[in-house]
Protein backbone atom coordinates (compact mmCIF):
# COMPACT_ATOMS: atom_id res chain seq x y z
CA UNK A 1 112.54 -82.86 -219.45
CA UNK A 2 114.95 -84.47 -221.36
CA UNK A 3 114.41 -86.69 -224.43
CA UNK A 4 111.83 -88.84 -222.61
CA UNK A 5 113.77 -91.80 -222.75
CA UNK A 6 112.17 -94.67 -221.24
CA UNK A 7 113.79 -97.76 -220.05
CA UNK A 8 112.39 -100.85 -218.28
CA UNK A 9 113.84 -101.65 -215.41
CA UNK A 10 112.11 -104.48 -214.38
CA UNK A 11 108.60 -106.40 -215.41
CA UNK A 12 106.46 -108.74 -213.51
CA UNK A 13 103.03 -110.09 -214.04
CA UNK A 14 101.16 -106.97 -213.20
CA UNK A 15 103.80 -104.00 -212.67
CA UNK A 16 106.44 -102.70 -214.64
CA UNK A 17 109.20 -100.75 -213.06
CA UNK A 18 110.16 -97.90 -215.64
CA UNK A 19 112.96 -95.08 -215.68
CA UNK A 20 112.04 -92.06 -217.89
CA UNK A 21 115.03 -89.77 -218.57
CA UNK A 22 115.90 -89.35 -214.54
CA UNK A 23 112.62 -90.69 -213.11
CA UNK A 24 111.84 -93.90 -211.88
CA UNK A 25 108.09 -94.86 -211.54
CA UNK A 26 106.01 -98.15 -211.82
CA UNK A 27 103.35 -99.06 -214.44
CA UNK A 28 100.46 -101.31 -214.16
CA UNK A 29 100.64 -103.82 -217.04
CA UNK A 30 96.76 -104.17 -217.24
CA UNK A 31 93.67 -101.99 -218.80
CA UNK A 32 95.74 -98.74 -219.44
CA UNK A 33 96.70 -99.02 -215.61
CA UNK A 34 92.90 -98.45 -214.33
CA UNK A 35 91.05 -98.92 -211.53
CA UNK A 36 87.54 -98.06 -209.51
CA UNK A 37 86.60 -97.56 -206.51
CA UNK A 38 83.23 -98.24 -205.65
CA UNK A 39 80.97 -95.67 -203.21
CA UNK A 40 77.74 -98.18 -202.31
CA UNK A 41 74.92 -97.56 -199.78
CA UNK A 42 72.87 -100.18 -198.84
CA UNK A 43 68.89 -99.83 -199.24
CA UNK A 44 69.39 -99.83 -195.09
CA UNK A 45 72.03 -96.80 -195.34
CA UNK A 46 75.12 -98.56 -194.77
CA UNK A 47 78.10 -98.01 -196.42
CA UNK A 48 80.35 -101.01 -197.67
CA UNK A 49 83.35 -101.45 -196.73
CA UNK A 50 86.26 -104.43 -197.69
CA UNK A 51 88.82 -105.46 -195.18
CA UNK A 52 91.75 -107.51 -196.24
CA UNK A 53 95.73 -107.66 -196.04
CA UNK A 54 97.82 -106.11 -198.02
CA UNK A 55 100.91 -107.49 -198.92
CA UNK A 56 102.91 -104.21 -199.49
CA UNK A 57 101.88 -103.14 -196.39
CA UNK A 58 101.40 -106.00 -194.12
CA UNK A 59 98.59 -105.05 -192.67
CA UNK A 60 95.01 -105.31 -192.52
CA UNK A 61 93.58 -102.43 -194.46
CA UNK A 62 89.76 -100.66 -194.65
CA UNK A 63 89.08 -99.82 -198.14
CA UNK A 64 85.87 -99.24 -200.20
CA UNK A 65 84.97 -101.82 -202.61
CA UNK A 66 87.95 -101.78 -205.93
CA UNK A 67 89.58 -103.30 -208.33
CA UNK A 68 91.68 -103.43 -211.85
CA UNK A 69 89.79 -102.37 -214.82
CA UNK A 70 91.03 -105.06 -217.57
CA UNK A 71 92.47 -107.69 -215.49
CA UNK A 72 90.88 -110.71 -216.61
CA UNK A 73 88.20 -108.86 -219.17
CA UNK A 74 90.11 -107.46 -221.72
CA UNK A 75 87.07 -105.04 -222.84
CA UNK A 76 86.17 -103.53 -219.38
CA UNK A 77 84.30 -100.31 -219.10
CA UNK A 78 84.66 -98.72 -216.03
CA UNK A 79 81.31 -99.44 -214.94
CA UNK A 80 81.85 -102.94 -215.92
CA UNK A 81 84.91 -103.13 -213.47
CA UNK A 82 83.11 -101.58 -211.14
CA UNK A 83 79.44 -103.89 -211.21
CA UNK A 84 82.17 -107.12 -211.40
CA UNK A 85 84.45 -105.96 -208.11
CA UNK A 86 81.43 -105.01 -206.44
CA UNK A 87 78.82 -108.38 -206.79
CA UNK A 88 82.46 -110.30 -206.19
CA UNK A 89 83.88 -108.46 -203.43
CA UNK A 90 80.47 -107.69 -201.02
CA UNK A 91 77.49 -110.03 -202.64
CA UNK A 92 75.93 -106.71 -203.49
CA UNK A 93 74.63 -106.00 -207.46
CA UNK A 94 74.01 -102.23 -208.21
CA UNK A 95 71.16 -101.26 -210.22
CA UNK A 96 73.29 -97.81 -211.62
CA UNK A 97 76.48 -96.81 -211.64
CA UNK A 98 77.61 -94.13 -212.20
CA UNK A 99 81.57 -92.74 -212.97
CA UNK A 100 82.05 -89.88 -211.00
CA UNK A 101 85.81 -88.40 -211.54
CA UNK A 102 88.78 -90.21 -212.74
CA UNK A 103 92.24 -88.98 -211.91
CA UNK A 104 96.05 -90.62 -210.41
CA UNK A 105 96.89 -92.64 -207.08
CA UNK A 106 99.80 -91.33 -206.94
CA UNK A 107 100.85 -89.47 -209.71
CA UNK A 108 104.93 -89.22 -208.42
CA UNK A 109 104.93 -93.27 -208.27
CA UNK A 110 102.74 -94.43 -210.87
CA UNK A 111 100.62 -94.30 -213.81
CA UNK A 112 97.84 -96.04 -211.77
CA UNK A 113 94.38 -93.77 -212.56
CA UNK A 114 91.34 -94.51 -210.54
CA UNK A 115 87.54 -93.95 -211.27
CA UNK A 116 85.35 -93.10 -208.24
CA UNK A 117 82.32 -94.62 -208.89
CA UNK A 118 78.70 -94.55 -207.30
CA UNK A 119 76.85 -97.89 -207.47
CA UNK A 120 73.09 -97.39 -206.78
CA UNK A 121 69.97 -99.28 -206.25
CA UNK A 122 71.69 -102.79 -204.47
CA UNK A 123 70.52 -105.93 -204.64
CA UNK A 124 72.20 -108.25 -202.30
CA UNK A 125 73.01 -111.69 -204.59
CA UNK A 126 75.70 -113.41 -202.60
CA UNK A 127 78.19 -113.23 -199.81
CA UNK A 128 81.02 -111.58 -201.33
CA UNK A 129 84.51 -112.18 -200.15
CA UNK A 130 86.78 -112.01 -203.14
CA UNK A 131 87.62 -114.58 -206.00
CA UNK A 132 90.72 -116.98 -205.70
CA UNK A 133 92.68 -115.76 -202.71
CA UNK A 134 91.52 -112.72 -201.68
CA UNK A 135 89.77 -113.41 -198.37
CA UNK A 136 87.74 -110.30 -198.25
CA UNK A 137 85.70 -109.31 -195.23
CA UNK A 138 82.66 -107.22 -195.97
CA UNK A 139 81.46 -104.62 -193.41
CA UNK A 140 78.43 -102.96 -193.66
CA UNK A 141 78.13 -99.73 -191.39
CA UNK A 142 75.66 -97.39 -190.61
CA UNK A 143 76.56 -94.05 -193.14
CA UNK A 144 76.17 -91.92 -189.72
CA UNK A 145 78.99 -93.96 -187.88
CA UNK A 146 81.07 -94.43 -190.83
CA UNK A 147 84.03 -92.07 -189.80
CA UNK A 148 83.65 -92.94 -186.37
CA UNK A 149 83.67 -96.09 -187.44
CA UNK A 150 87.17 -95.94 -189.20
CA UNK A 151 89.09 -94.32 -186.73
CA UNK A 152 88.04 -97.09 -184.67
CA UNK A 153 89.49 -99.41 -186.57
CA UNK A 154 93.00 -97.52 -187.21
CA UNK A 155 93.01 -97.18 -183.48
CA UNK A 156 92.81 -101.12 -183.64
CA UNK A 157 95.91 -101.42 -185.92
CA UNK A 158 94.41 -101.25 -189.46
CA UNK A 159 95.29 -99.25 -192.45
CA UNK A 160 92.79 -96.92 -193.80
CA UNK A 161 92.84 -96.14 -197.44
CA UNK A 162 92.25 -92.29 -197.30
CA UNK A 163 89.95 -91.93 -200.13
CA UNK A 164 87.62 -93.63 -198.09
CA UNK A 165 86.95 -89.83 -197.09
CA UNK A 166 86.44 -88.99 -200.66
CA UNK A 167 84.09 -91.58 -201.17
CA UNK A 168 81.65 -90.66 -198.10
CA UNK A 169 81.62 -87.21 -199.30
CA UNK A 170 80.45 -88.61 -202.72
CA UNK A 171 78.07 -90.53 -201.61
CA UNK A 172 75.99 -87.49 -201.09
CA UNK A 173 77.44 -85.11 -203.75
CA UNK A 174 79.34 -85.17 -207.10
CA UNK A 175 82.69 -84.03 -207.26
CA UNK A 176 82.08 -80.26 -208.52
CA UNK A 177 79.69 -80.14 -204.71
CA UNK A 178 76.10 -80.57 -206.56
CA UNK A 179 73.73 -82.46 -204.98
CA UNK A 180 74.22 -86.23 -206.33
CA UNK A 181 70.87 -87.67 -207.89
């Protein structure tokens, strides 16, 4: 590359659009641009799953629990983030967490790095659904009809994040294929 030069293009509230020498990509403007995703398993064996629209897409979309590491709590850990998005989006409080892997979206577009993480031992404290506007809806499925499951529900018109796929293998095993304990 060339000198590195980077120019901003444009900045909002959470994104920054940036051009480095030839490149144009987008920044988050929050916690070092991170976020988790949480892997949870009921003590029943089902997985959690969020629906909710997407602006950017406008759509519906099946995703596993997330959310911005540093939005509104400045000193987030990622197991923080991930305890807070999980109690607030699905009522369910993990007795461990654990951060698996951490690694880009989408590393062509953004900066954006998310942490799979695996939340253990749930407690179920509330109903979940999101703070302010988000208008979650929390599905619990069985872990055996989970993929079955989700292409269901793209055949019905949703959006399916694909590390969902990711996630279900982790639930079982950490990321170098060991057995998870």
């Amino acid at each position: 590359m060339g000198k590195n030069l980077k120019q901003t293009l444009y900045e909002g509230d959470w994104l920054r659009l940036v051009r480095i020498d030839h490149w144009e990509s987008c920044e988050r403007t929050h916690g070092q641009g991170m976020a988790v995703i949480v892997i949870a398993v009921t003590p029943d064996d089902e997985v959690l799953f969020v629906e909710q629209f997407r602006v950017p897409l406008g759509s519906r979309t099946i995703e596993m629990p997330a959310g911005l590491v540093g939005d509104d709590h400045a000193q987030d850990t990622l197991a923080d983030a991930a305890r807070r998005e999980l109690i607030e989006e699905t009522g369910w409080s993990p007795g461990r967490v654990d951060v698996l892997l951490v690694g880009p979206t989408s590393s062509g577009m953004s900066n954006e790095r998310i942490a799979f993480v695996r939340a253990r031992d749930l407690t179920k404290v509330g109903e979940g659904g999101g703070v302010d506007n988000e208008d979650i809806t929390v599905h619990t499925v069985p872990r055996s009809d989970a993929p079955r499951w989700l292409m269901q529900k793209h055949a019905e018109g949703f959006e399916l994040d694909l590390k969902l796929w990711a996630g279900l293998w982790m639930i079982d095993r950490n990321p170098d294929g060991s057995p998870a304990t």
